[in-house]
N, C-alpha and C. Protein backbone atom coordinates (compact mmCIF):
# COMPACT_ATOMS: atom_id res chain seq x y z
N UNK A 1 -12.13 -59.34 39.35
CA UNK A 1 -11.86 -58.87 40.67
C UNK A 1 -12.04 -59.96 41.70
N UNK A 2 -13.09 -61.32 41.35
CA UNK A 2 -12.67 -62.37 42.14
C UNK A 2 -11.29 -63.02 41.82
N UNK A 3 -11.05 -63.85 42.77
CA UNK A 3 -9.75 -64.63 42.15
C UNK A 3 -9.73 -65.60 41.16
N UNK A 4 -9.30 -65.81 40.31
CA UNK A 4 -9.54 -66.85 39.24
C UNK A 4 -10.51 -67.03 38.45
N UNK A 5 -11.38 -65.51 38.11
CA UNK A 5 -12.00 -65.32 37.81
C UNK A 5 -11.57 -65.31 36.18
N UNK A 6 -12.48 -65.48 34.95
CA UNK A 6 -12.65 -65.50 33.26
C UNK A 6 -12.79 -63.79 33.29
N UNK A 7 -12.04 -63.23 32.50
CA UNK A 7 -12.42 -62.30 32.12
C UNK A 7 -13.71 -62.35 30.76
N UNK A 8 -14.87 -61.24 31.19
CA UNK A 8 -16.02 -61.28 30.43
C UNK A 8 -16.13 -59.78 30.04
N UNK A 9 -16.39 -59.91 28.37
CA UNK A 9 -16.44 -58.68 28.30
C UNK A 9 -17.74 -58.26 28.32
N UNK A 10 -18.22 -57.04 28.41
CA UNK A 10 -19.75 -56.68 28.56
C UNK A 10 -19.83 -54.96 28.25
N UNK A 11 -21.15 -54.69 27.48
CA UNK A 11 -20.98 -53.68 27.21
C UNK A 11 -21.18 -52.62 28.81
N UNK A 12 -20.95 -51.97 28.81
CA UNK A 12 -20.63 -50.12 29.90
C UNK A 12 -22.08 -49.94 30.47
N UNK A 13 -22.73 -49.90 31.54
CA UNK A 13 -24.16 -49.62 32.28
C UNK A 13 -23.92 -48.75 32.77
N UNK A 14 -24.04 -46.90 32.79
CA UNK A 14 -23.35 -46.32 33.62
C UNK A 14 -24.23 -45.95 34.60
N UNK A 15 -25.18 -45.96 34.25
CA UNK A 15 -26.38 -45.84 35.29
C UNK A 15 -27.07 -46.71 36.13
N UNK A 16 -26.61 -48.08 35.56
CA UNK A 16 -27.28 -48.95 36.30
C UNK A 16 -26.75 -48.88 37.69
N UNK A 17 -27.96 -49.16 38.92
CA UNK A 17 -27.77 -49.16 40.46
C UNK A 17 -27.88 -50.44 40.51
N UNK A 18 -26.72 -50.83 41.35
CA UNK A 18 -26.57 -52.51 42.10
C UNK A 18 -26.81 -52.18 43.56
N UNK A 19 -27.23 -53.47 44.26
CA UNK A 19 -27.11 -53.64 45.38
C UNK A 19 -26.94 -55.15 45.73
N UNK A 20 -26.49 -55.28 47.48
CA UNK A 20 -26.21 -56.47 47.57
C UNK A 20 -27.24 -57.02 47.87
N UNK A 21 -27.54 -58.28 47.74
CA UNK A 21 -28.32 -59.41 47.58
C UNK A 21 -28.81 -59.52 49.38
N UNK A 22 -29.66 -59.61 49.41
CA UNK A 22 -30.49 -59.84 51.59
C UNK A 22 -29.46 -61.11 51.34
N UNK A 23 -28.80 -61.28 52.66
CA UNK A 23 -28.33 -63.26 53.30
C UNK A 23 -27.22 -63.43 52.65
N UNK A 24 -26.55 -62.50 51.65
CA UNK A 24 -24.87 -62.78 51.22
C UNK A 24 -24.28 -62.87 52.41
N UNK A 25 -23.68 -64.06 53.01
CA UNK A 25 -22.62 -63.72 54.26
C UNK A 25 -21.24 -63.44 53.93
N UNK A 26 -20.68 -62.73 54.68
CA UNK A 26 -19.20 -62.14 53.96
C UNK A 26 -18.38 -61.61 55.03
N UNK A 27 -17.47 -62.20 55.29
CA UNK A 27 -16.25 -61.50 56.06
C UNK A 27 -15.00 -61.04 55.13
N UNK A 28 -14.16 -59.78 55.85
CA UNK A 28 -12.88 -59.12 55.16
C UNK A 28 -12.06 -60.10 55.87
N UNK A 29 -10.77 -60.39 55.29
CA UNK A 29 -9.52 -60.56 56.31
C UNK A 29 -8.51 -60.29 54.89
N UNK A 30 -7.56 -59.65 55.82
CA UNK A 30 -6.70 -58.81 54.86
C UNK A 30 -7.30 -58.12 53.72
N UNK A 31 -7.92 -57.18 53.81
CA UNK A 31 -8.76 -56.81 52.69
C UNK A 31 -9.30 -57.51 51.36
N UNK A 32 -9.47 -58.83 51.77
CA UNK A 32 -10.16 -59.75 50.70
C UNK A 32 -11.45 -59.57 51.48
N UNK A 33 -12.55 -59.91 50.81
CA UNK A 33 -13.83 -60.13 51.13
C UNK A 33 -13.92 -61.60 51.08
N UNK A 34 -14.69 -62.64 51.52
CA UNK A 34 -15.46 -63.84 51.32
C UNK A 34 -16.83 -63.82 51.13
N UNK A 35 -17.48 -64.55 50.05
CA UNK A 35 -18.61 -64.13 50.08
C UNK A 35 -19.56 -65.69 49.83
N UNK A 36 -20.68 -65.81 50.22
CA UNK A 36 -21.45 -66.77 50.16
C UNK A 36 -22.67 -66.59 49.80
N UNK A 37 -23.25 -66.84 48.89
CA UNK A 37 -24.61 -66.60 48.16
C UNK A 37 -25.45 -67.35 49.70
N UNK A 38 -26.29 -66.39 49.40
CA UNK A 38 -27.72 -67.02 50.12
C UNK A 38 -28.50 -68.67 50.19
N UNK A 39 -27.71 -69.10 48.66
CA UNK A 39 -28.10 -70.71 48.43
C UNK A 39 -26.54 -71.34 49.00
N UNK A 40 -25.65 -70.40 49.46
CA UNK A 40 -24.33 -71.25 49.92
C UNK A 40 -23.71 -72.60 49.23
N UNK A 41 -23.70 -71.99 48.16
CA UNK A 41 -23.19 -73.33 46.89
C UNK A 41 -22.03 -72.97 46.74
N UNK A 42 -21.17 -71.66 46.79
CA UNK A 42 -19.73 -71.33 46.39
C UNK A 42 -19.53 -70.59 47.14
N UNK A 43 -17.95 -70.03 47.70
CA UNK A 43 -17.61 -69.39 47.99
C UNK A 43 -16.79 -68.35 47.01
N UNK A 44 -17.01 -67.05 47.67
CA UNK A 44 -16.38 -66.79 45.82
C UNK A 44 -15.12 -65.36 47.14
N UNK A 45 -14.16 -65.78 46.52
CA UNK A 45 -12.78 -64.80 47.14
C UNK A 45 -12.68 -63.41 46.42
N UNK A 46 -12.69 -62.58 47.03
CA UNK A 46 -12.87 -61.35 46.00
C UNK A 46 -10.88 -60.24 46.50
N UNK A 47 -10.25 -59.80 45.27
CA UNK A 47 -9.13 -59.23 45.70
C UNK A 47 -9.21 -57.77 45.80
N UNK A 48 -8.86 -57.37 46.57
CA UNK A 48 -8.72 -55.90 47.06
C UNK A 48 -10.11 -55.16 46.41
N UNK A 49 -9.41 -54.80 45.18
CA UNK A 49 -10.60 -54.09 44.67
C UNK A 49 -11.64 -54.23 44.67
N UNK A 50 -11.83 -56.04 44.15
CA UNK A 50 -13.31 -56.29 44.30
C UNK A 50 -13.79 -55.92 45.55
N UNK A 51 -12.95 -56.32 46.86
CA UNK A 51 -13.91 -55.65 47.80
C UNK A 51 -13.88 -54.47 48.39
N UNK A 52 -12.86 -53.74 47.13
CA UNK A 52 -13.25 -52.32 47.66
C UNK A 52 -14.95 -51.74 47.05
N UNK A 53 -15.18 -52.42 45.67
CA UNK A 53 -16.46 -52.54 45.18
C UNK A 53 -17.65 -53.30 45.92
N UNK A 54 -17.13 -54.32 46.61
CA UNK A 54 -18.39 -54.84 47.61
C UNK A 54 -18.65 -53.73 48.83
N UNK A 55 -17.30 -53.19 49.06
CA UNK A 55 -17.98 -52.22 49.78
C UNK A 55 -18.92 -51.05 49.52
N UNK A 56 -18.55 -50.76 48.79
CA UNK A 56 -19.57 -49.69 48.32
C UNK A 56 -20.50 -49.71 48.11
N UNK A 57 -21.23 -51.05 47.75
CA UNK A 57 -22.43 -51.64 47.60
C UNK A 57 -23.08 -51.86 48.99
N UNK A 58 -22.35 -51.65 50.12
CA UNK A 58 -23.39 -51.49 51.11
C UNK A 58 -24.11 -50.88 51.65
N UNK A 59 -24.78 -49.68 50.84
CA UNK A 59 -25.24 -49.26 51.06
C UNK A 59 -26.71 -49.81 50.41
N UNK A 60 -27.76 -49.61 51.18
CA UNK A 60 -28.90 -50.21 50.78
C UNK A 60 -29.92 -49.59 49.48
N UNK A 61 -29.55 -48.57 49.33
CA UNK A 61 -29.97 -47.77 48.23
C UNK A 61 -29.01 -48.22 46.99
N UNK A 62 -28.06 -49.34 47.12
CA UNK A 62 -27.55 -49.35 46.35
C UNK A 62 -26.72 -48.50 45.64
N UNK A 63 -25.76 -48.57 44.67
CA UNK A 63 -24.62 -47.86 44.38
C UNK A 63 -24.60 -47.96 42.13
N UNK A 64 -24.41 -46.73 41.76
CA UNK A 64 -24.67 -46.66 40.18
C UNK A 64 -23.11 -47.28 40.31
N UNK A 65 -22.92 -47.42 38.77
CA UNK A 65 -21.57 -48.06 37.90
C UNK A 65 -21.06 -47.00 38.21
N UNK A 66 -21.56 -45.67 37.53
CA UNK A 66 -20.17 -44.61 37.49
C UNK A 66 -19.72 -44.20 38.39
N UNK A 67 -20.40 -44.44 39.89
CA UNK A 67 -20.28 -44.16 41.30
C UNK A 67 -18.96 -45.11 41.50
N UNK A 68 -18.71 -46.02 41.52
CA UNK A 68 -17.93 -46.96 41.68
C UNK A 68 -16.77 -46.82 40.66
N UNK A 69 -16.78 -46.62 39.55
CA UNK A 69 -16.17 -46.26 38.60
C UNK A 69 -14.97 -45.23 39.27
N UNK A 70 -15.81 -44.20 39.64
CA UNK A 70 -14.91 -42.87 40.08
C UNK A 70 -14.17 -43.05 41.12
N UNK A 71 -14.47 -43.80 42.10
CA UNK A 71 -14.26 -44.55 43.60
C UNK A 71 -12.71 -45.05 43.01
N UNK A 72 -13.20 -46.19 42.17
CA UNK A 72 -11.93 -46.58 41.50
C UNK A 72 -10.76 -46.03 41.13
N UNK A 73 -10.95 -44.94 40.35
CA UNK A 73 -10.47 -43.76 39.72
C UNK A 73 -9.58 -42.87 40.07
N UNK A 74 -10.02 -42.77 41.81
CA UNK A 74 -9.02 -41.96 42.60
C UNK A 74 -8.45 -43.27 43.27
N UNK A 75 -8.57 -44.06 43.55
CA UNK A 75 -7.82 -45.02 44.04
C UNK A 75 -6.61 -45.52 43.27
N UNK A 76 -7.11 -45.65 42.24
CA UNK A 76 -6.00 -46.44 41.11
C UNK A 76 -5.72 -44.74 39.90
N UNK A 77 -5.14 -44.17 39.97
CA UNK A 77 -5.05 -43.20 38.90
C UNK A 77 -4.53 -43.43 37.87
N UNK A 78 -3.42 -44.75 37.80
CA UNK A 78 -2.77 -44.89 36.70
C UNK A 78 -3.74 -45.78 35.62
N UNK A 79 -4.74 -46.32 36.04
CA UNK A 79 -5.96 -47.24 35.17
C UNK A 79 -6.55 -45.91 34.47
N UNK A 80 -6.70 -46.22 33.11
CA UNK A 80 -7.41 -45.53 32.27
C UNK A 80 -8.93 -45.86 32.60
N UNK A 81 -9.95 -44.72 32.74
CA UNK A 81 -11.19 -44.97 32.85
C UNK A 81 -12.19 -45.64 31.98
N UNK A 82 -11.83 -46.17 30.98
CA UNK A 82 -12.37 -46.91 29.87
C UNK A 82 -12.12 -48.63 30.44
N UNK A 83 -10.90 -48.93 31.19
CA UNK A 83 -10.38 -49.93 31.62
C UNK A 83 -11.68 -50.63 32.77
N UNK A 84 -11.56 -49.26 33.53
CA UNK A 84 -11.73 -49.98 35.10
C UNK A 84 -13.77 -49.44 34.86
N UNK A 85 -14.45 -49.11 33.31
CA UNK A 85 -15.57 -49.40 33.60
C UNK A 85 -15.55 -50.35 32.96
N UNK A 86 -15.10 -51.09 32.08
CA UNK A 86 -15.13 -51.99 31.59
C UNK A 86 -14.94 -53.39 33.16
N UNK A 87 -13.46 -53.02 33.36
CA UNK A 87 -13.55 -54.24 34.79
C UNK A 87 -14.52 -54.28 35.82
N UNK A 88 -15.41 -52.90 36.16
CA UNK A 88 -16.57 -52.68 37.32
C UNK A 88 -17.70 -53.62 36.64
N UNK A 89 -18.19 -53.37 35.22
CA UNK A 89 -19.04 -53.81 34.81
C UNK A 89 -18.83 -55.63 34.94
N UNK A 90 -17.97 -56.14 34.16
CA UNK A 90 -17.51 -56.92 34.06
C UNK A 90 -18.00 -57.94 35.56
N UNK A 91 -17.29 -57.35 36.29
CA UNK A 91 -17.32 -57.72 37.91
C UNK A 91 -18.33 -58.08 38.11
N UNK A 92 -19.54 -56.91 38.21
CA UNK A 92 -20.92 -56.44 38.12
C UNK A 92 -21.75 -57.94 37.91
N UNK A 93 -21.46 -58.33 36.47
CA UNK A 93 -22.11 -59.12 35.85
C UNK A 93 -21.86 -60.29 36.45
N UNK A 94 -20.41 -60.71 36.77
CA UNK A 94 -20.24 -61.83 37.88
C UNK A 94 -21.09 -62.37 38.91
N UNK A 95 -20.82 -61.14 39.58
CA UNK A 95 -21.74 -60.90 40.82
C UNK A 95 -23.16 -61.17 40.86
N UNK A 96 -23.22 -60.73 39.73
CA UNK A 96 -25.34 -60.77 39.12
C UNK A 96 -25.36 -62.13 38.65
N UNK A 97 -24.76 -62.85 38.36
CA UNK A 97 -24.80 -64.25 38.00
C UNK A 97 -24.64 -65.36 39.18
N UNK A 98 -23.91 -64.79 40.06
CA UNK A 98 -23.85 -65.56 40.90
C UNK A 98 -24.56 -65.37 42.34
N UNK A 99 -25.17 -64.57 42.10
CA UNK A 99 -26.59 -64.20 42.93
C UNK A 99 -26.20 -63.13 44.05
N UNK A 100 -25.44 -62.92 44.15
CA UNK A 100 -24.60 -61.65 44.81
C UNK A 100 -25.15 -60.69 45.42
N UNK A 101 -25.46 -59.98 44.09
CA UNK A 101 -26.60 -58.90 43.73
C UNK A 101 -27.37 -58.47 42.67
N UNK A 102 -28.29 -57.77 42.88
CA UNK A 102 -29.27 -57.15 41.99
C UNK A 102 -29.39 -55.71 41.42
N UNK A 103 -30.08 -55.46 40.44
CA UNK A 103 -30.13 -54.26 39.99
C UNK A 103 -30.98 -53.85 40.56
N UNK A 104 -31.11 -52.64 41.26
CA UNK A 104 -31.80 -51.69 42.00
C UNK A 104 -32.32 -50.93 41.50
C-alpha cells in the first residue's frame, strides 16, 4: 500500500490493535498520505488505500486488523476478504518496521 513497496507475506493478526507512532509527520495531497518517521530517515508515500488505513489509525486507542479489514471491505467489494487481510497485515508489518507504528 506504500508505493514501491516488496510484497511480504505474513501470517493474519486479527486482533491485533495498531496505533500511530507520537512525531510521525504526515500530510494528504490527493489522497496520498506522506509520512516521516520520528527519526526522519525516509519518507515513505502511501496510495489511496494505504492512507485510507493511516487514517483509521488515528485514532489514539488505536484500531484492530479486522476493524480495518472491514473498512476495506465496503470500500473495495470486489477484493476477496482473504486478499485485503492478507494486504492490511502485510502493510501493518511495513509500517511496524519502519517505525510508523506500534501494537497497542
Amino acid at each position: 500500500m506504500s508505493e514501491g513497496a516488496a510484497v511480504i507475506t505474513h501470517d493474519y493478526h486479527p486482533h491485533v490493535r495498531y496505533q500511530r507512532v507520537e512525531g510521525v509527520l504526515h500530510q494528504v495531497v490527493d489522497r496520498r498520505a506522506m509520512l516521516i518517521a520520528p527519526a526522519g530517515e525516509e519518507v515513505i508515500v502511501l496510495n489511496a488505500t494505504g492512507s485510507a488505513v493511516w487514517d483509521a489509525l488515528a485514532d489514539p486507542a488505536g484500531c484492530d486488523t479486522d476493524a480495518l479489514v472491514e473498512q476495506l471491505a465496503t470500500a473495495f467489494p470486489s477484493v476477496a476478504t482473504d486478499v485485503l487481510s492478507a494486504d492490511v497485515d502485510a502493510f501493518l508489518a511495513e509500517l511496524l518496521g519502519a517505525g510508523l507504528v506500534v501494537r497497542a
